[in-house]
Every structure is written in structure tokens, then in C-alpha cells.
C-alpha atoms as a PDB file:
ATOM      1  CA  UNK A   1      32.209  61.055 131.934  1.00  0.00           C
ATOM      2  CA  UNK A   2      35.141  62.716 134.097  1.00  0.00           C
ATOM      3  CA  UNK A   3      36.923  62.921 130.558  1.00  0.00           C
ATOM      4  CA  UNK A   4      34.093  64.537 129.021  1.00  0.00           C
ATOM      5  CA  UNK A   5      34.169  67.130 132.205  1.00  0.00           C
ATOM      6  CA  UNK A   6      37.757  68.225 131.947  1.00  0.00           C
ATOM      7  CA  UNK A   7      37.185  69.078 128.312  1.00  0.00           C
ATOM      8  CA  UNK A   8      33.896  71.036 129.098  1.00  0.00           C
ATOM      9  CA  UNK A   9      35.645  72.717 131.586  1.00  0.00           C
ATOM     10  CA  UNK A  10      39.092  73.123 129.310  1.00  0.00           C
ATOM     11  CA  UNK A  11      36.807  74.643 126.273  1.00  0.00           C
ATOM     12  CA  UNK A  12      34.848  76.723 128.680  1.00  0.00           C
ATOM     13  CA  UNK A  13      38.607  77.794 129.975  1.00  0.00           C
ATOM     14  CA  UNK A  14      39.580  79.035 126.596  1.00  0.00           C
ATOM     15  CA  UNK A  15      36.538  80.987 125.813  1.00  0.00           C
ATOM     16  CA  UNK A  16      36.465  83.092 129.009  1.00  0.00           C
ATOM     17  CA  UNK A  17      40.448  83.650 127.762  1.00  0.00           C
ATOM     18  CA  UNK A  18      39.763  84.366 124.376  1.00  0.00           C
ATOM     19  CA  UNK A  19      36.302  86.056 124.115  1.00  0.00           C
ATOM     20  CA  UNK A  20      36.315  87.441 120.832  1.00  0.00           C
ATOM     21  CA  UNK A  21      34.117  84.555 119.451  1.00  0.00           C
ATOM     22  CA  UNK A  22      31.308  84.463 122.080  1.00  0.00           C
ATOM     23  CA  UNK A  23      31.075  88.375 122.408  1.00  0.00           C
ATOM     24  CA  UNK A  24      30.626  88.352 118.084  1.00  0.00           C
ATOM     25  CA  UNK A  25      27.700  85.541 118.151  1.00  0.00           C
ATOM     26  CA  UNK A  26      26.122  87.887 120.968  1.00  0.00           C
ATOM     27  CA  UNK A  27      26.908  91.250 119.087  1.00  0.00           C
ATOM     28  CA  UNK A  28      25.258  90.063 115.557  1.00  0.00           C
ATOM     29  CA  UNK A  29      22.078  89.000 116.989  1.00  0.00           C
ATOM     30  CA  UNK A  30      22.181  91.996 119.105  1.00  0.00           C
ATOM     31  CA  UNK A  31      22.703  94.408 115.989  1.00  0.00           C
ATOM     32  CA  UNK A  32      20.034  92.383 113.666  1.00  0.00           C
ATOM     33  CA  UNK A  33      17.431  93.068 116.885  1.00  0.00           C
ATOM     34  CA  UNK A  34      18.360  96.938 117.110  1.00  0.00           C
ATOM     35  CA  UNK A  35      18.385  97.259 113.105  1.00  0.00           C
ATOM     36  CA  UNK A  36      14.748  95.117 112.779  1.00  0.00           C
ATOM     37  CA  UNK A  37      13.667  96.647 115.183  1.00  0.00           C
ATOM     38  CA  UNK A  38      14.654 100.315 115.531  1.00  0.00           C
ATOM     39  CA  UNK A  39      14.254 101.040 111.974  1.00  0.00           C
ATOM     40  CA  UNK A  40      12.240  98.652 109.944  1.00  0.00           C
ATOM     41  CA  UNK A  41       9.711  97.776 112.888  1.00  0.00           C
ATOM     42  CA  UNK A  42       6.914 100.150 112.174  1.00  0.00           C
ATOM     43  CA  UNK A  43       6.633  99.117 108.930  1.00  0.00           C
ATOM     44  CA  UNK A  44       6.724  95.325 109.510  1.00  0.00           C
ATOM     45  CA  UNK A  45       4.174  96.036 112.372  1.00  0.00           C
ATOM     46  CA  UNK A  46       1.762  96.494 109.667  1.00  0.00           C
ATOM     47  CA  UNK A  47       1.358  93.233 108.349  1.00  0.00           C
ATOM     48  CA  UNK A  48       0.900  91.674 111.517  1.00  0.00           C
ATOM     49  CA  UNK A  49      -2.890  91.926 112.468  1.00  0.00           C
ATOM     50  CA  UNK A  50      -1.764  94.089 115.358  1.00  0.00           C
ATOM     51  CA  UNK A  51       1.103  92.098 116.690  1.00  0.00           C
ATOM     52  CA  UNK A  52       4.085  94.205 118.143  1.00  0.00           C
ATOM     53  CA  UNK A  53       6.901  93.379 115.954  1.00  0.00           C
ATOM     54  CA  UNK A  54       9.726  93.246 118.937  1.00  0.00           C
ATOM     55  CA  UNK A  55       7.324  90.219 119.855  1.00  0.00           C
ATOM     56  CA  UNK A  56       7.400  88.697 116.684  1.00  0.00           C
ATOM     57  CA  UNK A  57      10.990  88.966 115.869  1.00  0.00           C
ATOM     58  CA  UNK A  58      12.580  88.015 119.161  1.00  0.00           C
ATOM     59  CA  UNK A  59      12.189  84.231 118.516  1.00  0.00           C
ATOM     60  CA  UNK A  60      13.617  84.891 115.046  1.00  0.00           C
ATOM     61  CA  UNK A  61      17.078  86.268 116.927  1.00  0.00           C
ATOM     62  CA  UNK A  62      16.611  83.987 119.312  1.00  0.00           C
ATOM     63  CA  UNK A  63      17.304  81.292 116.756  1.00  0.00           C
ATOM     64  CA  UNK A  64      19.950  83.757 115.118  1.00  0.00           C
ATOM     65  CA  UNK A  65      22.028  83.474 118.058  1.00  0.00           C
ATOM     66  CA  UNK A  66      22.142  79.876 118.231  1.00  0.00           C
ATOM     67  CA  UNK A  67      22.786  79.424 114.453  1.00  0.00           C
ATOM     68  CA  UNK A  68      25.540  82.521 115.594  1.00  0.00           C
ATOM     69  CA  UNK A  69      27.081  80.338 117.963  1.00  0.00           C
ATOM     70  CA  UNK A  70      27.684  77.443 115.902  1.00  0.00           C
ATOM     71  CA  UNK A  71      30.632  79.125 114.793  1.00  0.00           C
ATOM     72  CA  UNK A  72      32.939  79.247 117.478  1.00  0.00           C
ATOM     73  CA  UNK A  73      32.436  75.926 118.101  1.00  0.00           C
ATOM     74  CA  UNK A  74      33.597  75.382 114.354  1.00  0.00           C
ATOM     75  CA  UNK A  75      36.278  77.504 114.823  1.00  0.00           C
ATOM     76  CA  UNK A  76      38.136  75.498 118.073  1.00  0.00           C
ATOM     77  CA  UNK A  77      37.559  72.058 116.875  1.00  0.00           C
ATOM     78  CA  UNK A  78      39.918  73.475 113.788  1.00  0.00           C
ATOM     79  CA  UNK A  79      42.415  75.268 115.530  1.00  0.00           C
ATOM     80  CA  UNK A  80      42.572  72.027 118.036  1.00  0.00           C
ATOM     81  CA  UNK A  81      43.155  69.612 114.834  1.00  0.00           C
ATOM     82  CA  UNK A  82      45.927  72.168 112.814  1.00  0.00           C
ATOM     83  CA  UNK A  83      47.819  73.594 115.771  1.00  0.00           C
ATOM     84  CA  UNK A  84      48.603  69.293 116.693  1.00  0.00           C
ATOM     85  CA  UNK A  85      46.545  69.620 120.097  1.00  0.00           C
ATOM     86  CA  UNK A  86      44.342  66.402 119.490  1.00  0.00           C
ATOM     87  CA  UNK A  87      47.463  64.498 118.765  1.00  0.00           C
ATOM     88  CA  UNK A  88      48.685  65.668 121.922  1.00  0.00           C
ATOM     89  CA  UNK A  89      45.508  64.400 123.687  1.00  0.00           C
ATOM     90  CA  UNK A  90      45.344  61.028 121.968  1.00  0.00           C
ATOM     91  CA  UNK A  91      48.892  60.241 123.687  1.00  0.00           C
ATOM     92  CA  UNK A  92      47.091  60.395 127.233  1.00  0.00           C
ATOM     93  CA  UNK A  93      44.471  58.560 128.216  1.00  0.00           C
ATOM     94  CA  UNK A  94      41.599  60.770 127.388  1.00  0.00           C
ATOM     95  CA  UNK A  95      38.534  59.394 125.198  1.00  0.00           C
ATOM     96  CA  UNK A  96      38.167  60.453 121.871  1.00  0.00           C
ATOM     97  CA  UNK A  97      34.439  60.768 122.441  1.00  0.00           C
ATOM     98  CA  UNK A  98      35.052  63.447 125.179  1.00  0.00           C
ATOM     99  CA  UNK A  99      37.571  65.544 123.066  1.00  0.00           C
ATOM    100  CA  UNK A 100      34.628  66.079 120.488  1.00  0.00           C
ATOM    101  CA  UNK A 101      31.797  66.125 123.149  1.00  0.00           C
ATOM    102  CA  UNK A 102      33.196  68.757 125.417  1.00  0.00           C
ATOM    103  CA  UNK A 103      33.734  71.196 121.995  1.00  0.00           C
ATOM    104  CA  UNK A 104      30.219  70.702 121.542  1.00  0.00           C
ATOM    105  CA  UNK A 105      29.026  70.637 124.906  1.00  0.00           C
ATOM    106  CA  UNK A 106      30.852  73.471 126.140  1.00  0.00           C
ATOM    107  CA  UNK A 107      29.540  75.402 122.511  1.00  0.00           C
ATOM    108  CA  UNK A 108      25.761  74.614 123.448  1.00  0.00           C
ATOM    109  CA  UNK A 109      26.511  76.676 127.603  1.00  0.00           C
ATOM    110  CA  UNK A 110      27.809  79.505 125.418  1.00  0.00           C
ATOM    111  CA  UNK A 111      25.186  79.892 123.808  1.00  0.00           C
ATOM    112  CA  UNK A 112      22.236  79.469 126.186  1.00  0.00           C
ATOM    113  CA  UNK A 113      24.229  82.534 127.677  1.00  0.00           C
ATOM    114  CA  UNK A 114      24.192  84.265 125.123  1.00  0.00           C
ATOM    115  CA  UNK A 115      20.097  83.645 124.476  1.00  0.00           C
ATOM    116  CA  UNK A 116      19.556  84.884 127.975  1.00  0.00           C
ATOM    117  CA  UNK A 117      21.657  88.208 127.053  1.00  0.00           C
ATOM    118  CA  UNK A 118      19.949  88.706 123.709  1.00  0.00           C
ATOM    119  CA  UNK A 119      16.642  87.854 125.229  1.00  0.00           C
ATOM    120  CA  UNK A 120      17.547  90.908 128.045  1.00  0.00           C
ATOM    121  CA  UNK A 121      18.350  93.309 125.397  1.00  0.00           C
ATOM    122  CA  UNK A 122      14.522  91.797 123.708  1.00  0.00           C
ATOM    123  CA  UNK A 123      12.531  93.105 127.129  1.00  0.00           C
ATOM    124  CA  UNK A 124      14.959  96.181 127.418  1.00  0.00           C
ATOM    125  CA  UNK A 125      13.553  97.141 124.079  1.00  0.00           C
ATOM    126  CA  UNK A 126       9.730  95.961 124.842  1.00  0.00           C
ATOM    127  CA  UNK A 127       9.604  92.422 124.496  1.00  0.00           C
ATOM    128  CA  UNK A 128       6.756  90.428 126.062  1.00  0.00           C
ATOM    129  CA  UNK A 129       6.184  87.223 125.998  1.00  0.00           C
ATOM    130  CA  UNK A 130       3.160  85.085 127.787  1.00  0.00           C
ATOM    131  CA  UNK A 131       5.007  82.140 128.249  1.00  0.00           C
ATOM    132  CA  UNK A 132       4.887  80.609 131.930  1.00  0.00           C
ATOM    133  CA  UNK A 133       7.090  78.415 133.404  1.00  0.00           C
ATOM    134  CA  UNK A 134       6.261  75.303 131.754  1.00  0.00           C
ATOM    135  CA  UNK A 135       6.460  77.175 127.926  1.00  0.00           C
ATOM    136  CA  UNK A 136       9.690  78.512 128.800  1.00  0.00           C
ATOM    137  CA  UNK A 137      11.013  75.354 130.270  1.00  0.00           C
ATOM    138  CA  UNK A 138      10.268  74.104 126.977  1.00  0.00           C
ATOM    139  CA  UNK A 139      11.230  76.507 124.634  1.00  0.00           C
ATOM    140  CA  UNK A 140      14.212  75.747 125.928  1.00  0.00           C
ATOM    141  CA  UNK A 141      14.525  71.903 125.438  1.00  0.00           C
ATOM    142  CA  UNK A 142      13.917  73.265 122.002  1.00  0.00           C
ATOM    143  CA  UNK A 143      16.718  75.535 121.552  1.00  0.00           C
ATOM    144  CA  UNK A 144      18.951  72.963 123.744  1.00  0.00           C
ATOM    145  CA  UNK A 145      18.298  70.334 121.153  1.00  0.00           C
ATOM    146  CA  UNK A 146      18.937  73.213 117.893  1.00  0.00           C
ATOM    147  CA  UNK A 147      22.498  74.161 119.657  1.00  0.00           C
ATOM    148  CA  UNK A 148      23.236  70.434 119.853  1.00  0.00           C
ATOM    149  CA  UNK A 149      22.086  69.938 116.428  1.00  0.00           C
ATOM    150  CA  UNK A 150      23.932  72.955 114.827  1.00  0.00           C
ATOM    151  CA  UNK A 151      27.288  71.905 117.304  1.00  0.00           C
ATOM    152  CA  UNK A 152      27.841  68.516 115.845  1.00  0.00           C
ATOM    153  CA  UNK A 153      27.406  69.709 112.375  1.00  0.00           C
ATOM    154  CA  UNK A 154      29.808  72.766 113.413  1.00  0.00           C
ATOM    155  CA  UNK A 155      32.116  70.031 114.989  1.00  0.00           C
ATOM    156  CA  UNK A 156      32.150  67.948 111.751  1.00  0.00           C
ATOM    157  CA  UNK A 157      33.140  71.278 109.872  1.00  0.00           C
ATOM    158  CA  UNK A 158      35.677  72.222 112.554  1.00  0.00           C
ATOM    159  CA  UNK A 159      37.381  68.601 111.570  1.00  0.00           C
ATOM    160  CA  UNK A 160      36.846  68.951 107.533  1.00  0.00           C
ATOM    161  CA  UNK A 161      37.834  72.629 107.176  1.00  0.00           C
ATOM    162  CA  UNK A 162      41.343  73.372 105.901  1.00  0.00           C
ATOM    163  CA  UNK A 163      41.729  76.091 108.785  1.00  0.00           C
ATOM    164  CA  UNK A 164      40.810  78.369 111.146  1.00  0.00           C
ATOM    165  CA  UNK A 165      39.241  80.815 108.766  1.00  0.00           C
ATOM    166  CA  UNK A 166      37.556  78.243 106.553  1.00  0.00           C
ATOM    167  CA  UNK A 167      35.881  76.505 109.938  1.00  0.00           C
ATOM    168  CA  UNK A 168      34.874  80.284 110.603  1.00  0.00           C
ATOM    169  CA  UNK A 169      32.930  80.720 106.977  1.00  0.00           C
ATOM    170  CA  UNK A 170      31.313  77.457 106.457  1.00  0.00           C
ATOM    171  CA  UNK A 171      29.087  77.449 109.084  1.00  0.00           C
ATOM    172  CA  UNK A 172      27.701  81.329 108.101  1.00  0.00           C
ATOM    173  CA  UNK A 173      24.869  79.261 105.864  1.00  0.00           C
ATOM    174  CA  UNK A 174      23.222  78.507 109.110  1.00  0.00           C
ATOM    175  CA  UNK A 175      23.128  82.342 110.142  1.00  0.00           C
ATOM    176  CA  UNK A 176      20.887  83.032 106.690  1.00  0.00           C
ATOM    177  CA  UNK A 177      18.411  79.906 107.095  1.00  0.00           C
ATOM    178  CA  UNK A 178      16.474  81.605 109.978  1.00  0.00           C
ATOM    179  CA  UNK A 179      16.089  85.278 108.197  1.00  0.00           C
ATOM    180  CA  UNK A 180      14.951  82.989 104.939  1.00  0.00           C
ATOM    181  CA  UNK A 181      12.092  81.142 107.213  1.00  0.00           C
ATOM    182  CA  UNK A 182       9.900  82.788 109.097  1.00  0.00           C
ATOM    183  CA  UNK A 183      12.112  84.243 111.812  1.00  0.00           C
ATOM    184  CA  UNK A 184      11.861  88.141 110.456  1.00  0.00           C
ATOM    185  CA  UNK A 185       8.576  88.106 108.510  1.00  0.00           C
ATOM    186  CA  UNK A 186       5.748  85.566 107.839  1.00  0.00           C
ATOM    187  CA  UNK A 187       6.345  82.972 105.081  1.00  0.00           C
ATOM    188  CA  UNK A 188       3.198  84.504 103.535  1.00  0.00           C
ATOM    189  CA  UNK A 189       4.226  88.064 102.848  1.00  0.00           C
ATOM    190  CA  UNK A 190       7.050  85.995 100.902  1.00  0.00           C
ATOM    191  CA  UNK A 191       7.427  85.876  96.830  1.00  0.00           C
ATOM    192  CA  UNK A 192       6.232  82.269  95.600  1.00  0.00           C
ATOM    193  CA  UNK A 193       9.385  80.509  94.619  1.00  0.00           C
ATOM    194  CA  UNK A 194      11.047  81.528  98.510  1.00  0.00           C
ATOM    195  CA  UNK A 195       7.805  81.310 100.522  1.00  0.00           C
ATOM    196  CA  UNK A 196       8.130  77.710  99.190  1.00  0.00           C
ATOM    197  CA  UNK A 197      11.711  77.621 100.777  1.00  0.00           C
ATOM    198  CA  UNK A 198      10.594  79.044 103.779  1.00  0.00           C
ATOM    199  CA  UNK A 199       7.909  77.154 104.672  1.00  0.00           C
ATOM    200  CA  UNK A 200      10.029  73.714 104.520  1.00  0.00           C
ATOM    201  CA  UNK A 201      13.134  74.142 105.875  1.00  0.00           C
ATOM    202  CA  UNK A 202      14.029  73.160 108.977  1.00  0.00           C
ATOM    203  CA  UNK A 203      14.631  76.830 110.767  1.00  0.00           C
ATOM    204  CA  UNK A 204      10.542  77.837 110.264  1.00  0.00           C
ATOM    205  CA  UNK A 205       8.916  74.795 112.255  1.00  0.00           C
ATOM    206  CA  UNK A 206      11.494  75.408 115.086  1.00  0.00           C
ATOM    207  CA  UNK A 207      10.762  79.534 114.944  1.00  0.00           C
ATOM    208  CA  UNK A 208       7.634  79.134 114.959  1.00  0.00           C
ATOM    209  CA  UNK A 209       7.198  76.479 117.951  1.00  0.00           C
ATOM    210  CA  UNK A 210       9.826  78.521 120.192  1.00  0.00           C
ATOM    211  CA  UNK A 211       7.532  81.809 118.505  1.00  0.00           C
ATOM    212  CA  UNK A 212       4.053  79.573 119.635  1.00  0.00           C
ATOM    213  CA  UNK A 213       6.018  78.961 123.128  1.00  0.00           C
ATOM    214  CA  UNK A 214       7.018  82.208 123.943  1.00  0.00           C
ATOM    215  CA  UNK A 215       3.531  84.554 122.749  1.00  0.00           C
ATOM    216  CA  UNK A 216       0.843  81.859 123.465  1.00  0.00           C
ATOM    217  CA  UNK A 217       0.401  81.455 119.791  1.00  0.00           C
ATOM    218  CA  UNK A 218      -0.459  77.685 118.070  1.00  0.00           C
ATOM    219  CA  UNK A 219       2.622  75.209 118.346  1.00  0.00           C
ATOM    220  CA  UNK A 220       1.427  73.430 115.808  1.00  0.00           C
ATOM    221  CA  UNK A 221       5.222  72.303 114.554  1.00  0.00           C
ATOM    222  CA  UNK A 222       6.021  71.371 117.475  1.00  0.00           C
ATOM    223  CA  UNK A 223       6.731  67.648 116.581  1.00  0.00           C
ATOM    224  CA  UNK A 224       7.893  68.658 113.115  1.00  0.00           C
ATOM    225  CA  UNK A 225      11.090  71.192 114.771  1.00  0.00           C
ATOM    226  CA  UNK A 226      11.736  67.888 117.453  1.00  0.00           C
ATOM    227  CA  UNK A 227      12.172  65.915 114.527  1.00  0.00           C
ATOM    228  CA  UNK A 228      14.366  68.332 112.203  1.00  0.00           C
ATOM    229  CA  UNK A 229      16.577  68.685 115.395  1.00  0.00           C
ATOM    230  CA  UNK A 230      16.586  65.078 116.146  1.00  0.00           C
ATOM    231  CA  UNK A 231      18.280  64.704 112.844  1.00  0.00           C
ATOM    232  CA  UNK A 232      20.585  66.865 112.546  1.00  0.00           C
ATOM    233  CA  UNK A 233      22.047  65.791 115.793  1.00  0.00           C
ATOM    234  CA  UNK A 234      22.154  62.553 114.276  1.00  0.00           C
ATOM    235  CA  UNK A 235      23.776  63.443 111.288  1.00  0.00           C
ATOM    236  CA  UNK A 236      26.246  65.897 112.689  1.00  0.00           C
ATOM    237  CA  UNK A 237      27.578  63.294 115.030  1.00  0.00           C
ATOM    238  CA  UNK A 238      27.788  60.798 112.635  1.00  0.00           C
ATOM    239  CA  UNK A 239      29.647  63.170 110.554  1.00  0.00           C
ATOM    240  CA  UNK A 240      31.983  64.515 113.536  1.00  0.00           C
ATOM    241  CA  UNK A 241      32.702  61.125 114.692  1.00  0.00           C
ATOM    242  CA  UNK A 242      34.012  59.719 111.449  1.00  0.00           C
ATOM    243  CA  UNK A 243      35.597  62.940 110.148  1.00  0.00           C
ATOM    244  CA  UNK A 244      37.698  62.681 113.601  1.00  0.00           C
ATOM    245  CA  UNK A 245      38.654  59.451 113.037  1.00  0.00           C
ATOM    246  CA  UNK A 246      39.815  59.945 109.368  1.00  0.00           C
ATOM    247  CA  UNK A 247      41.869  62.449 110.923  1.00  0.00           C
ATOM    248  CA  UNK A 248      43.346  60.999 113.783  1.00  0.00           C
ATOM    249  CA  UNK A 249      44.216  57.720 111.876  1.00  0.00           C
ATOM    250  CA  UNK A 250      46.473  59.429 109.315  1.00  0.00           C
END
């Protein structure tokens, strides 16, 4: 644990050093809000049976920024593996387990940040959800559990890519999943072939739960986005955790 806690607080270190990273997965989800909003919004209003579109959206980029943040946590893990840094670690007496878990760790505080910003720039701009305290206590277990999720798999890229700038492109497929779901429009108003997409991928039950949440709306999925996140935690660590030790055992 006190290993894990000097990493977390290393990796935290380094972002408030080198902010470039953490300002860009706040700045995208910011820009996709303003753009959605400001100039496609009365338009998408319409097919909403009278539902304010900064309301339906903001869940959308709420899931945006965590698929934003993802990134950056790709991104260190790779720059700690090429520029020799792990080796350097696995001569002290640190535990491998906390050199992975305080990348990923320290990647899922980012980003709650970063929610709580975008979610400001939401209300500034007429956001309103229902949700009491219990439906935002939840909402965000759920997006805790997505940033885990999405870190682990960003941690097992950070350890496969060839660099830096790979680590920083592989994860971007994660920033499309929740604009092809329902995060920006309902899977209904969709053409055939992606409305089937949509509707069963993992990014629309979890929208549409933190969407239910937030606006007092059916949360039907709930169990269903538990489970995709569940999963993907599982896999991603599995993947992280032997990646880094295919690596470190060359």
C-alpha cells in the first residue's frame, strides 16, 4: 500500500509539472460541449419530445472526458517503459503492482477533476440535472469504475506501444465509442446497420444509466454498464499485468 502511495503521489507530481495532457482531455470535451451545443443544439432539440439538449448531451461528454483521459495515462506508462524509468524502479524495493497501479490510479483523480470542470462548464451553459445526493453518489461509482476500466486497458497500451506517440493514438478509439452510442443522439434517430452498433456496445448502457442518474430518467442498464465495466477492468489488468512482465523480464 505505502508503495502504491508514493507512485500515486509521484504520477500526480508529474502531471501538475507537465499539464499539457490533463488540460487537452479537459479542452476536447469542453469544445465537443460548446460545438453540440452552441451550434447544432436547436436542431437536435427537436427530436427529443421536449428535452433540452444541454441535458441530454452532458452525460454523453461526461463519458467523453473519461474515454479523453485514458490517454494520458497511456501516454506515461510509455514514456516510463522507453525512457528506462521502470528499470530504475525494479532495482529498489518498490512492487511491481504499485508501479502500474499508481499510473492508473493517479489517471482515474485526473479525471474525476476533470468531470467536475466539464460538468461546471455543463450548468454554466444551462445544464440541469434532478439527481440528488444518492443519484449523484452513484453516477459516480459508475464513472469511477469506466476510468478504472478504460486505465488498465490504457496501461496495457502504455506497455505494448512502440512510443510515446503510438501510446498517445491507440487509445483515440475509445474517444469515438461514446459519440457512436447514444451519448450525442438517441440510438433510434440512427441508420439501421449503426443503430445496431450503438445499441450494443458497451459506451450506450453506461450513457444512458449515468444519463437515467443524472435527469431522473429509467436506469434500466444499470446492471448491464456494471457489468461492461466490470470487464474491462478485468481484462485491462490482466492485459497490463502480463504485458509488464513481458517487458520487465527481457
Amino acid at each position: 500500500m505505502t508503495d502504491s502511495l508514493i507512485m500515486l503521489r509521484r504520477n500526480l507530481k508529474h502531471a501538475i509539472r507537465y499539464p499539457s495532457l490533463p488540460i487537452s482531455s479537459i479542452a476536447v470535451p469542453v469544445l465537443m460541449l460548446l460545438l453540440f451545443v452552441g451550434v447544432f443544439g436547436s436542431t437536435l432539440t427537436a427530436g427529443l419530445n421536449g428535452t433540452d439538449y444541454i441535458d441530454y448531451v452532458t452525460p454523453g461528454i461526461v463519458v467523453l472526458t473519461v474515454a479523453s483521459g485514458c490517454i494520458s495515462t497511456a501516454v506515461s506508462v510509455s514514456l516510463d517503459m522507453t525512457q528506462g524509468i521502470m528499470n530504475r524502479f525494479r532495482t529498489m524495493a518498490i512492487s511491481r503492482g504499485a508501479l502500474m497501479s499508481g499510473h492508473v490510479v493517479g489517471g482515474v483523480i485526473q479525471t474525476m477533476l476533470s468531470i467536475a470542470l466539464v460538468v461546471a462548464v455543463a450548468v454554466l451553459l444551462g445544464f440541469r440535472p434532478n439527481a440528488g445526493i444518492v443519484e449523484w453518489l452513484a453516477a459516480a461509482g459508475i464513472l469511477v469504475l469506466l476510468a478504472f476500466a478504460l486505465g488498465w486497458l490504457a496501461a496495457g497500451i502504455g506497455l505494448t506501444a512502440r512510443g510515446p506517440e503510438s501510446a498517445s493514438n491507440l487509445p483515440l478509439p475509445f474517444t469515438f465509442l461514446p459519440m457512436l452510442g447514444s451519448g450525442f443522439v438517441p440510438t433510434d434517430s440512427l441508420p439501421g446497420w449503426l443503430r445496431w452498433f450503438a445499441e450494443y456496445q458497451p459506451f450506450t448502457p453506461i450513457n444512458e444509466t449515468l444519463r437515467g442518474l443524472l435527469m431522473g430518467t429509467p436506469t434500466d442498464d444499470a446492471a448491464i454498464a456494471v457489468v461492461w465495466c466490470a470487464g474491462l477492468i478485468a481484462v485491462g489488468y490482466l492485459w497490463s499485468r502480463r504485458a509488464f512482465t513481458k517487458r520487465t523480464t527481457r
